[in-house]
N, C-alpha and C. Protein backbone atom coordinates (compact mmCIF):
# COMPACT_ATOMS: atom_id res chain seq x y z
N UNK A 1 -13.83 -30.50 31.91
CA UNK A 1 -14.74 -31.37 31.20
C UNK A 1 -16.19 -31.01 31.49
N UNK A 2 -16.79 -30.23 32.33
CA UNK A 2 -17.38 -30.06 32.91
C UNK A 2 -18.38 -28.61 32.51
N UNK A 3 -17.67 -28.11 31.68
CA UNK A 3 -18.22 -26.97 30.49
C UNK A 3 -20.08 -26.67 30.59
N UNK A 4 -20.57 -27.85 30.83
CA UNK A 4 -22.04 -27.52 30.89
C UNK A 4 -22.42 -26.75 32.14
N UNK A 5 -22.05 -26.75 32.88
CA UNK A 5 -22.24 -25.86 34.43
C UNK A 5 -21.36 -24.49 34.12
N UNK A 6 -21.03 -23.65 32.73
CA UNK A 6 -20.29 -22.61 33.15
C UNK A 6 -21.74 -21.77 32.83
N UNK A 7 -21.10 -20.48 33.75
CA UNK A 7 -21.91 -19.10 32.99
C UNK A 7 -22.97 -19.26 31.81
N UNK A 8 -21.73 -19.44 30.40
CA UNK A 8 -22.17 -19.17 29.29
C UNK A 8 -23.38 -20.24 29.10
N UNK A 9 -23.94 -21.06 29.66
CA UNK A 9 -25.00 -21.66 29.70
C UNK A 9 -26.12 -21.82 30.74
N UNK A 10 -26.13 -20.60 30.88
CA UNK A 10 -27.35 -19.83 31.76
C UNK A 10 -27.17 -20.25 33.18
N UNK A 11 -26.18 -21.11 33.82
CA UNK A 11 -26.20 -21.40 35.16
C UNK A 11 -25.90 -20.26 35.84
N UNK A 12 -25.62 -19.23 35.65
CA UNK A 12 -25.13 -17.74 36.10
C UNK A 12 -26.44 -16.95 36.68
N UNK A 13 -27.58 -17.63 35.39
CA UNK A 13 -28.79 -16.49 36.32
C UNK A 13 -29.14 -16.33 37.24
N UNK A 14 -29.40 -15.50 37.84
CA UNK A 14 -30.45 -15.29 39.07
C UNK A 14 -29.48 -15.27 40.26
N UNK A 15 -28.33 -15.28 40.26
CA UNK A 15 -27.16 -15.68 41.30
C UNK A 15 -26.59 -13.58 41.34
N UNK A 16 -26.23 -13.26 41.98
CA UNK A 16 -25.38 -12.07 42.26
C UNK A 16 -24.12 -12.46 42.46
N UNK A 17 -23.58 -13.10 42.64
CA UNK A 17 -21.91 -14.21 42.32
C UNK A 17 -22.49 -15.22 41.97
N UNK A 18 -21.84 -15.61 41.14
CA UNK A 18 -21.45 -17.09 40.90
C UNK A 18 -20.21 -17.16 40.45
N UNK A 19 -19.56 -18.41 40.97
CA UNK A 19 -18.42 -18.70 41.11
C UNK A 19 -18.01 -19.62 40.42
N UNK A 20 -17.38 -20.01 38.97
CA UNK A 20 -17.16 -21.04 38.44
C UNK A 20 -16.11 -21.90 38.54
N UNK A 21 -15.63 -23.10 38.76
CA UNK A 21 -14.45 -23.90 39.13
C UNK A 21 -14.47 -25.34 38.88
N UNK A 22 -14.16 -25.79 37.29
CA UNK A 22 -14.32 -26.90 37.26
C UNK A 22 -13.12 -27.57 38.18
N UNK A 23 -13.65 -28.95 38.54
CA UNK A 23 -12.83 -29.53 39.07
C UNK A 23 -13.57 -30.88 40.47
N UNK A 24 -12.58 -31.28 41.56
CA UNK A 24 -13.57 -31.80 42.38
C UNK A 24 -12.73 -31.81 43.30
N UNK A 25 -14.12 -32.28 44.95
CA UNK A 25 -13.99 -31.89 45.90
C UNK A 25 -12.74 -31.28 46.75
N UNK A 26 -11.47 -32.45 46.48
CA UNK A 26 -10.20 -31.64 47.15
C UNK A 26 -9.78 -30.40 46.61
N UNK A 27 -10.09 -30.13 45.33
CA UNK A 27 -9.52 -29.21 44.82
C UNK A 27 -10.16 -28.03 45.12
N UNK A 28 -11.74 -28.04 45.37
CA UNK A 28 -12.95 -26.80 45.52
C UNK A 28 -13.09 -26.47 46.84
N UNK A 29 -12.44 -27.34 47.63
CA UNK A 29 -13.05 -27.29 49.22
C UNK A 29 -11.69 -26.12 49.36
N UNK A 30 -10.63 -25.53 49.13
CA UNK A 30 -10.18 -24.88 50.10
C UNK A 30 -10.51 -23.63 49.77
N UNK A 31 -11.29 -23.59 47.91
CA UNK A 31 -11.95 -22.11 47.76
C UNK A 31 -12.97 -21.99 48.48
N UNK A 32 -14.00 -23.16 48.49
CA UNK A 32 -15.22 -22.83 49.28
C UNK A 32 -15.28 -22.56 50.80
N UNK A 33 -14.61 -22.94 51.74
CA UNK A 33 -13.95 -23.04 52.81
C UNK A 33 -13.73 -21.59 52.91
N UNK A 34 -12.97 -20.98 51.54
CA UNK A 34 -12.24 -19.73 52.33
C UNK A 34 -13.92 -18.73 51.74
N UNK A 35 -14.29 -18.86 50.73
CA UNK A 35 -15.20 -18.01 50.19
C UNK A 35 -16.32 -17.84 51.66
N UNK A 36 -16.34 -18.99 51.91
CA UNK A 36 -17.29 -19.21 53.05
C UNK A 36 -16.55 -18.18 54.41
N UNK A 37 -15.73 -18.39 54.80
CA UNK A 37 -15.02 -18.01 56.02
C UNK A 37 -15.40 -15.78 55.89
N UNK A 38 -15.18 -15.78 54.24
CA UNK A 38 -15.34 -14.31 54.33
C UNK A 38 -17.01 -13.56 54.15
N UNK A 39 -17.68 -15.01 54.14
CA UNK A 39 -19.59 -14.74 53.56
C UNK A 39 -20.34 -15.25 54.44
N UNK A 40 -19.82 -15.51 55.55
CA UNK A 40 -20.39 -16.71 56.23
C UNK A 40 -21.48 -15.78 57.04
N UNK A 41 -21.44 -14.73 57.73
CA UNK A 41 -22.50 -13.70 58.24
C UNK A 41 -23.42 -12.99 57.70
N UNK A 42 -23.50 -13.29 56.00
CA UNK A 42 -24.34 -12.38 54.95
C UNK A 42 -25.22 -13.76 54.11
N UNK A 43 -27.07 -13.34 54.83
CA UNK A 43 -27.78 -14.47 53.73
C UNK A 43 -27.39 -14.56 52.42
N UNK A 44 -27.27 -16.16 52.35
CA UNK A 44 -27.21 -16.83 51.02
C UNK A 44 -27.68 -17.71 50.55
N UNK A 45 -27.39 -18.37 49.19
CA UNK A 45 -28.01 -19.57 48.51
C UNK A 45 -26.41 -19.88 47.88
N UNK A 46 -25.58 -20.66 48.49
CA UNK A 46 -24.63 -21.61 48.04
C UNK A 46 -25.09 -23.41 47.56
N UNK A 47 -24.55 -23.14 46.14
CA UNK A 47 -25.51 -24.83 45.38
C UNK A 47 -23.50 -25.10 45.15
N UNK A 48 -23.29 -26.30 45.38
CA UNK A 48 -21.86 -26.70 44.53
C UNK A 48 -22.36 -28.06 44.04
N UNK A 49 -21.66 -27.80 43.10
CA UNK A 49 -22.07 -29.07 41.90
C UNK A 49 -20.85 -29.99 42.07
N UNK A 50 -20.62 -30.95 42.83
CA UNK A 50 -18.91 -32.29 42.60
C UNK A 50 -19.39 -32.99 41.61
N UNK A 51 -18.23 -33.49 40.92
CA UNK A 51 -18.10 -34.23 40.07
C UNK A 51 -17.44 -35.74 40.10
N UNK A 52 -17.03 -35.93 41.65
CA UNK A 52 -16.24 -36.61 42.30
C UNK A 52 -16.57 -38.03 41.62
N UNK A 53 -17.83 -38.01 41.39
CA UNK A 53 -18.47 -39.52 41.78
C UNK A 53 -18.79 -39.62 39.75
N UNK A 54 -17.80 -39.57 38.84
CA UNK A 54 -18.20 -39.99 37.86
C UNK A 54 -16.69 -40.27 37.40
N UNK A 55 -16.93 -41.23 35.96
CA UNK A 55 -15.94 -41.91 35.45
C UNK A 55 -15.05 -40.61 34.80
N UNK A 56 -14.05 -40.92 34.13
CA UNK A 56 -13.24 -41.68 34.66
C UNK A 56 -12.77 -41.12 36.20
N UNK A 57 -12.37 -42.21 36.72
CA UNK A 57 -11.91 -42.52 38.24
C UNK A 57 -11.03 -42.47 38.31
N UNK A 58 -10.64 -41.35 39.46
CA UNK A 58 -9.45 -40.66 40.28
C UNK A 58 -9.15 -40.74 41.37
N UNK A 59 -10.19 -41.74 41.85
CA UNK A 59 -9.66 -42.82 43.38
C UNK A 59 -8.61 -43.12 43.75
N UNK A 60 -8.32 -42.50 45.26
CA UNK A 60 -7.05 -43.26 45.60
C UNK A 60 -6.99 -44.55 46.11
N UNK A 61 -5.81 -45.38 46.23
CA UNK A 61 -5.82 -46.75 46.52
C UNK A 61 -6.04 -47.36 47.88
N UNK A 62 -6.41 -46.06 48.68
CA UNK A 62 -6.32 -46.09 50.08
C UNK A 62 -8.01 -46.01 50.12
N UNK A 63 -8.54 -45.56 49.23
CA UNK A 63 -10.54 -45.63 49.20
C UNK A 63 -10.81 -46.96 48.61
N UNK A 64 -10.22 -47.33 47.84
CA UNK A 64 -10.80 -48.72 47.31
C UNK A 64 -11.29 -49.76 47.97
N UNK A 65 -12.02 -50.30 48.12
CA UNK A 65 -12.53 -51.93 48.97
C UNK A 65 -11.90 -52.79 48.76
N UNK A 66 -11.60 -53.62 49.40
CA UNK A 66 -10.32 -54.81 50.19
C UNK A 66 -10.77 -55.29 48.62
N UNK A 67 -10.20 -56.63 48.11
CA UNK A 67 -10.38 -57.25 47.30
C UNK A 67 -10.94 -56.65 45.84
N UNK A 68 -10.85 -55.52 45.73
CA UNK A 68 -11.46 -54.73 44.13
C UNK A 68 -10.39 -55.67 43.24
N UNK A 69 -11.38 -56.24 42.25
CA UNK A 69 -10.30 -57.19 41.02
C UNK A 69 -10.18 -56.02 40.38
N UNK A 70 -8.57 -56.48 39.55
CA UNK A 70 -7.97 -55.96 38.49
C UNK A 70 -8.54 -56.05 37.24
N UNK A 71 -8.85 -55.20 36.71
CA UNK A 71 -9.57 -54.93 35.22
C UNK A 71 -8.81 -54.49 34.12
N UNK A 72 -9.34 -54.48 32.83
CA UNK A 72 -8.36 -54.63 31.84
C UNK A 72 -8.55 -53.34 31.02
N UNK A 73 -10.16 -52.85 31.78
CA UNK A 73 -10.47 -51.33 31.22
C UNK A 73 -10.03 -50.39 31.70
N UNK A 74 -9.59 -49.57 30.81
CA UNK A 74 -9.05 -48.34 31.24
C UNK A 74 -9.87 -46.95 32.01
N UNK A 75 -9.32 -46.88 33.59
CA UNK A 75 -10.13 -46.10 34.52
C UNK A 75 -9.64 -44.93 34.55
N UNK A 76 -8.40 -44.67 34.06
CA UNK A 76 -7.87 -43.28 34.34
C UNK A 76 -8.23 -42.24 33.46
N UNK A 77 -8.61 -40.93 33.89
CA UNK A 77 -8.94 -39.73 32.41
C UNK A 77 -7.73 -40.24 31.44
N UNK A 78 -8.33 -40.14 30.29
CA UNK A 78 -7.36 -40.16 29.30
C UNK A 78 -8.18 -40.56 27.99
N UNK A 79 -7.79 -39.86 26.92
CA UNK A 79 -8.40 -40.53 25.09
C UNK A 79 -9.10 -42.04 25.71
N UNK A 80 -8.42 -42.79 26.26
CA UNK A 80 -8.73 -43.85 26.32
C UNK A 80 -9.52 -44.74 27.00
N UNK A 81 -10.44 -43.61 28.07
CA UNK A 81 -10.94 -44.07 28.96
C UNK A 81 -12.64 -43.65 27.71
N UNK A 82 -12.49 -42.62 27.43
CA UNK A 82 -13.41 -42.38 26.49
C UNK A 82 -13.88 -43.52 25.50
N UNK A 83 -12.40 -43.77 25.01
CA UNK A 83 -12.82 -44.76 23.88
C UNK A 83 -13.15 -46.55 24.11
N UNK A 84 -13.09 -46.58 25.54
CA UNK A 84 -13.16 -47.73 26.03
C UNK A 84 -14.79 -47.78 26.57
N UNK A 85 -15.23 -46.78 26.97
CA UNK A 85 -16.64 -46.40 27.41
C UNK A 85 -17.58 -46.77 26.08
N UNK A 86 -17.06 -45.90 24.66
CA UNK A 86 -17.64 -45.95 23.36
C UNK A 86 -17.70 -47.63 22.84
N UNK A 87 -16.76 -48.45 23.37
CA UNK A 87 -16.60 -49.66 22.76
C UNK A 87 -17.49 -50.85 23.77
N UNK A 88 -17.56 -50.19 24.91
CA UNK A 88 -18.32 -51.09 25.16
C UNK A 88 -20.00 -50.93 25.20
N UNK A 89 -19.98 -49.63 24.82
CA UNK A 89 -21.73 -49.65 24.13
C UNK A 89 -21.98 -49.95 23.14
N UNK A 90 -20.82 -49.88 22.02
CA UNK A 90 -21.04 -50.29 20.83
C UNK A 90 -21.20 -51.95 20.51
N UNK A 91 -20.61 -52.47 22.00
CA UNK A 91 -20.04 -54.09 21.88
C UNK A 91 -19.20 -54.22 21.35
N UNK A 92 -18.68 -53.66 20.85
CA UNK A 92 -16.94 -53.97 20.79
C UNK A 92 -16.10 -54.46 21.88
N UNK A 93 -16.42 -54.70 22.84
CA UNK A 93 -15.39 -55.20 24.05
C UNK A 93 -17.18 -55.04 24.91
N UNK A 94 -16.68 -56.50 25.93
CA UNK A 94 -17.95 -57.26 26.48
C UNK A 94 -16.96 -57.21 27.73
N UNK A 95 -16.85 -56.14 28.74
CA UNK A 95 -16.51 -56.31 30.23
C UNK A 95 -17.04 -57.77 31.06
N UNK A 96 -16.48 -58.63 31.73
CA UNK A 96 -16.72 -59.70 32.29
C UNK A 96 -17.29 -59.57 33.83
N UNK A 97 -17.56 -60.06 34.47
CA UNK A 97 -18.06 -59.63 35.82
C UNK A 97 -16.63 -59.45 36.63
N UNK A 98 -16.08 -59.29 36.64
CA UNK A 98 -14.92 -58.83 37.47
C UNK A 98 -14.12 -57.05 36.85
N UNK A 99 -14.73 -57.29 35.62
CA UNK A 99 -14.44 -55.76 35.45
C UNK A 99 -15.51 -55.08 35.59
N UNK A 100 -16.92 -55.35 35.45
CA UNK A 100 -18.00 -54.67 36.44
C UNK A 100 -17.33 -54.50 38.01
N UNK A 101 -17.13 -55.56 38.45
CA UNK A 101 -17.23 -55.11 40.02
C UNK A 101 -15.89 -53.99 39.82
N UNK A 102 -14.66 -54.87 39.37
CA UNK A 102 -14.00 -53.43 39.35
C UNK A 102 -14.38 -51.70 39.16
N UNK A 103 -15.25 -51.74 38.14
CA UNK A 103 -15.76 -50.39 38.16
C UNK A 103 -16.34 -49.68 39.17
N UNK A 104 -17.19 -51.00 39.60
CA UNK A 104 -17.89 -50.47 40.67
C UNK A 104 -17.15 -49.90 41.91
N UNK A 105 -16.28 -50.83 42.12
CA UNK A 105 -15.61 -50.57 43.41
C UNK A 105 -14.77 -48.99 43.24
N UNK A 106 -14.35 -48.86 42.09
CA UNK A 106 -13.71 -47.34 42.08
C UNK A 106 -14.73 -46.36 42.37
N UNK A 107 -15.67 -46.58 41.67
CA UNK A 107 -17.03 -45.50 41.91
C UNK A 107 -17.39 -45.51 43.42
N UNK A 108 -17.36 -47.11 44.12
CA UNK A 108 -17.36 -46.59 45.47
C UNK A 108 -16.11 -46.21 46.34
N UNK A 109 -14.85 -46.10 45.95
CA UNK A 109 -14.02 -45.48 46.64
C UNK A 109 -14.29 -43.69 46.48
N UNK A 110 -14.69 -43.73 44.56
CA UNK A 110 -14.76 -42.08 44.87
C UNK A 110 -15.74 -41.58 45.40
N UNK A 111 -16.53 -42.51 46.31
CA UNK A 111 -17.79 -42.00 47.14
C UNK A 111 -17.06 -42.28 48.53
N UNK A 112 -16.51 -42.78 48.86
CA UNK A 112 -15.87 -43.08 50.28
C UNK A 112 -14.60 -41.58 50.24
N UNK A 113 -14.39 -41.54 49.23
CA UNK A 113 -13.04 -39.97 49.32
C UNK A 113 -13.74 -39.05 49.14
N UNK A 114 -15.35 -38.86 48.29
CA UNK A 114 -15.68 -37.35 48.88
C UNK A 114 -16.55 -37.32 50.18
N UNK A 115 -17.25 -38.64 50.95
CA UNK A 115 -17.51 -38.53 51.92
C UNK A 115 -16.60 -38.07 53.15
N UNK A 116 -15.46 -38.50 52.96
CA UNK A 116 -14.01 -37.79 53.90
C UNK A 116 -14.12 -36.21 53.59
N UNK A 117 -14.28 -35.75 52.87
CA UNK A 117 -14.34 -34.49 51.95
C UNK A 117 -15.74 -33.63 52.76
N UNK A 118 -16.26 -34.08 52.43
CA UNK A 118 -17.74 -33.45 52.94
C UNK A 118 -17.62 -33.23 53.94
N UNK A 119 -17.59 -34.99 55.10
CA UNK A 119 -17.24 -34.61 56.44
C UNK A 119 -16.46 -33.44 56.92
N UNK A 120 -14.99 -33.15 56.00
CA UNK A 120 -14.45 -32.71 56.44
C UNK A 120 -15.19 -30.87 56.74
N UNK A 121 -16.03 -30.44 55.49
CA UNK A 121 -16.84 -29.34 55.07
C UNK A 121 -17.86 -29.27 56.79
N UNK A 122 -18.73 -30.36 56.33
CA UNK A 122 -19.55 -30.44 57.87
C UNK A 122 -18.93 -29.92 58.91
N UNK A 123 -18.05 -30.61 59.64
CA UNK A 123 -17.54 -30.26 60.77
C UNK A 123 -16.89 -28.44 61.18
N UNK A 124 -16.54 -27.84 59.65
CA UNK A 124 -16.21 -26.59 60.24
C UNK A 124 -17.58 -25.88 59.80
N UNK A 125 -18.63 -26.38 59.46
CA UNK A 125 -20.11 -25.23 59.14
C UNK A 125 -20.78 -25.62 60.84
N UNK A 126 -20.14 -26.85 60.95
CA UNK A 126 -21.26 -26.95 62.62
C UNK A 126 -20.26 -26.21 63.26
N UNK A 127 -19.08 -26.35 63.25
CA UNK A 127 -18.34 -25.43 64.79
C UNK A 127 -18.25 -23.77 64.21
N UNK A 128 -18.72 -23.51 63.05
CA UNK A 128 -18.90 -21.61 63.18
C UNK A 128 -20.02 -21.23 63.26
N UNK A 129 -21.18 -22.43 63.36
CA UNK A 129 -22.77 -22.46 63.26
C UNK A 129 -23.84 -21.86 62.05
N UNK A 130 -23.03 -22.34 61.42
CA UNK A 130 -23.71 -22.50 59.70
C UNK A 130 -24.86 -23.16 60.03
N UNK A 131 -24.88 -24.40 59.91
CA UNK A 131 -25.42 -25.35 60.49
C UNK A 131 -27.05 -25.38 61.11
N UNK A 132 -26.84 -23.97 61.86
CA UNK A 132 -27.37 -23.95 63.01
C UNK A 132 -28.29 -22.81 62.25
N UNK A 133 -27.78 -21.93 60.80
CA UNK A 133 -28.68 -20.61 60.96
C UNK A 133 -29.29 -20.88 59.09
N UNK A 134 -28.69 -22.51 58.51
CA UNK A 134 -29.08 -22.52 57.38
C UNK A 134 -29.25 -23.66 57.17
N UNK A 135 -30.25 -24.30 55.65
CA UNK A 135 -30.75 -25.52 55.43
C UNK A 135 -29.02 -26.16 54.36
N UNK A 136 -29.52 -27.48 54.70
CA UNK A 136 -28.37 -28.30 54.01
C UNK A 136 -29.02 -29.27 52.94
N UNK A 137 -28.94 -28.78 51.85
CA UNK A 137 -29.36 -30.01 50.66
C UNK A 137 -28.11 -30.78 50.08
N UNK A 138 -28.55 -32.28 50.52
CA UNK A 138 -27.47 -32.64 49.72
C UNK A 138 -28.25 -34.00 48.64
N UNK A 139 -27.67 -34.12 47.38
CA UNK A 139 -28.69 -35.38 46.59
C UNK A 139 -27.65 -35.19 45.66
N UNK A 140 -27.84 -36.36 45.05
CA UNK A 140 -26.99 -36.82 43.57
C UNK A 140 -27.63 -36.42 42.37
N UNK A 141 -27.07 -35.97 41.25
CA UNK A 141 -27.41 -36.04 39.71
C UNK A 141 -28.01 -37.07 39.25
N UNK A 142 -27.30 -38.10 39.09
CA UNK A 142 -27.92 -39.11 38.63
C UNK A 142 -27.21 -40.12 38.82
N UNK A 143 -27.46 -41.50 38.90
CA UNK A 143 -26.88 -42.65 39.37
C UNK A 143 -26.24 -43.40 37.93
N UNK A 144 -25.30 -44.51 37.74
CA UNK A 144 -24.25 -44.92 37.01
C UNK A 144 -24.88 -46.47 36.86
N UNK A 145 -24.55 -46.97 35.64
CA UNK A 145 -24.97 -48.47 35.46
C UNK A 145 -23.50 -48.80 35.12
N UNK A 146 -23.62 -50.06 35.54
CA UNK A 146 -22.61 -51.18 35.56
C UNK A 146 -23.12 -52.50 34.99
N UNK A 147 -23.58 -52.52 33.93
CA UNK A 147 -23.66 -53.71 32.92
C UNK A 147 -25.41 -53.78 33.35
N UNK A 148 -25.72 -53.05 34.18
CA UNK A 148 -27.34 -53.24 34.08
C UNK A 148 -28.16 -52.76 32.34
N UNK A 149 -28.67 -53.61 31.82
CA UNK A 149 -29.66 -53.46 30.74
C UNK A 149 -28.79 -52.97 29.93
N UNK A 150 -27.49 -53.58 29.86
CA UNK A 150 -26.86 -53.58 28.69
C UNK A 150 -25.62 -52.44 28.80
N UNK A 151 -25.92 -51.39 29.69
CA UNK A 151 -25.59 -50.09 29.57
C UNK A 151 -24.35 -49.68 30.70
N UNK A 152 -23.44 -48.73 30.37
CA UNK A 152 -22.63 -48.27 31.22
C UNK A 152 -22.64 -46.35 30.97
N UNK A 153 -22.13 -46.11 32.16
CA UNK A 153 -22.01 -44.84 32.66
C UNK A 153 -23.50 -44.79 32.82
N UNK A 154 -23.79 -43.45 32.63
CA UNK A 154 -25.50 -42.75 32.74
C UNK A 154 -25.73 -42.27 31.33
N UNK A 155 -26.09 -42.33 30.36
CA UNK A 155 -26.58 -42.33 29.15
C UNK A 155 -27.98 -43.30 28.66
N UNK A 156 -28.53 -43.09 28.24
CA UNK A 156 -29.66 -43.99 27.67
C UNK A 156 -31.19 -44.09 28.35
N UNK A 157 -31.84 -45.22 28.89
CA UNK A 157 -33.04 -44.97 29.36
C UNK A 157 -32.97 -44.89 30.73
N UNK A 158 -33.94 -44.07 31.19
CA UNK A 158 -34.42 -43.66 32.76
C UNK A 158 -34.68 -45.15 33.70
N UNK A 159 -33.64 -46.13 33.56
CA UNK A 159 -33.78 -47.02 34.72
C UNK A 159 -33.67 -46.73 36.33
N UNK A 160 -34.06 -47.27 37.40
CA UNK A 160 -34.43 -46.85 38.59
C UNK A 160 -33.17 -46.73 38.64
N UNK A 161 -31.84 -47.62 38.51
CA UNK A 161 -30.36 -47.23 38.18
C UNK A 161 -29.93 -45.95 38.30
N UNK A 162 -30.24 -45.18 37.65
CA UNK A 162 -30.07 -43.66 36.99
C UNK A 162 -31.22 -42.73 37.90
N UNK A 163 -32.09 -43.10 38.04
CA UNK A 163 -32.90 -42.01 38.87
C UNK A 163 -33.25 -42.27 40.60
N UNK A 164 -32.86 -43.37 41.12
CA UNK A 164 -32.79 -43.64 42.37
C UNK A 164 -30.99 -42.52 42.90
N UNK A 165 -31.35 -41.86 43.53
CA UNK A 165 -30.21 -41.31 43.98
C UNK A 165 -30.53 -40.67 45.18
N UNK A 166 -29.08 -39.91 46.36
CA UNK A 166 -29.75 -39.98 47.44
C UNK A 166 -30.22 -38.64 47.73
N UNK A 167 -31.19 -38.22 48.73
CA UNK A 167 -31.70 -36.66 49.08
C UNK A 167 -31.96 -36.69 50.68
N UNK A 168 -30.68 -36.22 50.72
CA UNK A 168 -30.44 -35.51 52.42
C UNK A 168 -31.20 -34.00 52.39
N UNK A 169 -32.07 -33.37 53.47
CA UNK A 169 -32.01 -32.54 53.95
C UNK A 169 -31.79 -32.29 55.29
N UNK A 170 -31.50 -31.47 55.59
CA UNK A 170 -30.89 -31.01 57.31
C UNK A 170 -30.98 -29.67 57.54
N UNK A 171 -32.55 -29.27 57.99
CA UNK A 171 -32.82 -27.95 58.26
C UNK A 171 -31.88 -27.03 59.57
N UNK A 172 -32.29 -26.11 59.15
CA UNK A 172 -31.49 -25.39 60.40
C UNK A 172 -31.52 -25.83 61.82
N UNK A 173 -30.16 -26.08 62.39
CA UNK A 173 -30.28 -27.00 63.79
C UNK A 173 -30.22 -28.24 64.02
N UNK A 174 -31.02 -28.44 62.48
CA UNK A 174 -30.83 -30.28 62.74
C UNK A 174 -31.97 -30.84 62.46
N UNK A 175 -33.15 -29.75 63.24
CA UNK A 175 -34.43 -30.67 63.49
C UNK A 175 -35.32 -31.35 62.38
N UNK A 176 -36.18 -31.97 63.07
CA UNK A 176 -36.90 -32.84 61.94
C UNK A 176 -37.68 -31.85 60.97
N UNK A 177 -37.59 -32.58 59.65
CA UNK A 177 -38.83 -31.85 58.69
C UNK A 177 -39.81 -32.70 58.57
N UNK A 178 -41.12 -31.35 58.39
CA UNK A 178 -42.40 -32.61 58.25
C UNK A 178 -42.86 -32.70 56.79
């Protein structure tokens, strides 16, 4: 689904590999992991793009938050998760506050399952000392509305919603940046 990040739309330039792989975090971490294990002594610029953290939601039931209500919209990929997205911008179907929070809460499980994910990335770049000899950017695309100003997913106007997102850096070692 993810077609805008290939090659054929200039994300290829300026790179001497690039590596294309739609998909998300469980699935990319054991290429990157290994790509890494055989590049890990030769300067680079590694960018990975997850997709983890957008609809439809592929959360497991073990990330979800205690009490997430049952909703009547359809969360799983499918025709129908599409056409349920389309209907409720159109107003055709008016989500109630319990299928907001529901949404929400999946969006934060699939942020609680790629944080397990990441961690898991972290821990083997600090023990081969990645870490230690390169900078770490990490920040979001763009942030998701949940019935704010009418609107769902990220489409439409630049609310702080959509452009508040987070920006980790972690220079080599650790230390502070000024």
């Amino acid at each position: 689904e993810q077609a805008q990040l290939a090659p054929a739309f200039g994300y290829a330039r300026g790179y001497r590999h690039f590596d294309f792989h739609a998909g998300m975090a469980p699935a990319l971490g054991s290429s990157l992991l290994r790509w890494h294990r055989i590049f890990r002594l030769i300067p680079r610029f590694v960018q990975v793009h997850l997709i983890d953290i957008h609809g439809p939601y592929t959360v497991g039931k073990r990330w979800l938050p205690k009490g997430t209500p049952k909703t009547a919209l359809k969360l799983a990929p499918s025709k129908a998760w599409r056409q349920t997205i389309q209907q409720v911008r159109s107003g055709e179907i008016t989500p109630n506050a319990e299928d907001w929070e529901a949404l929400r809460n999946h969006q934060r499980g699939e942020l609680r399952q790629l944080d397990a994910q990441l961690g898991a990335w972290w821990k083997t770049w600090e023990a081969d000392g990645t870490l230690d000899n390169g900078w770490l950017v990490v920040t979001g695309d763009h942030g998701e509305q949940f019935g704010e100003h009418g609107q769902i997913e990220h489409l439409g106007t630049p609310y702080d919603v959509l452009l508040r997102v987070p920006l980790i850096i972690r220079p080599p070692g650790g230390g502070a940046t000024r």
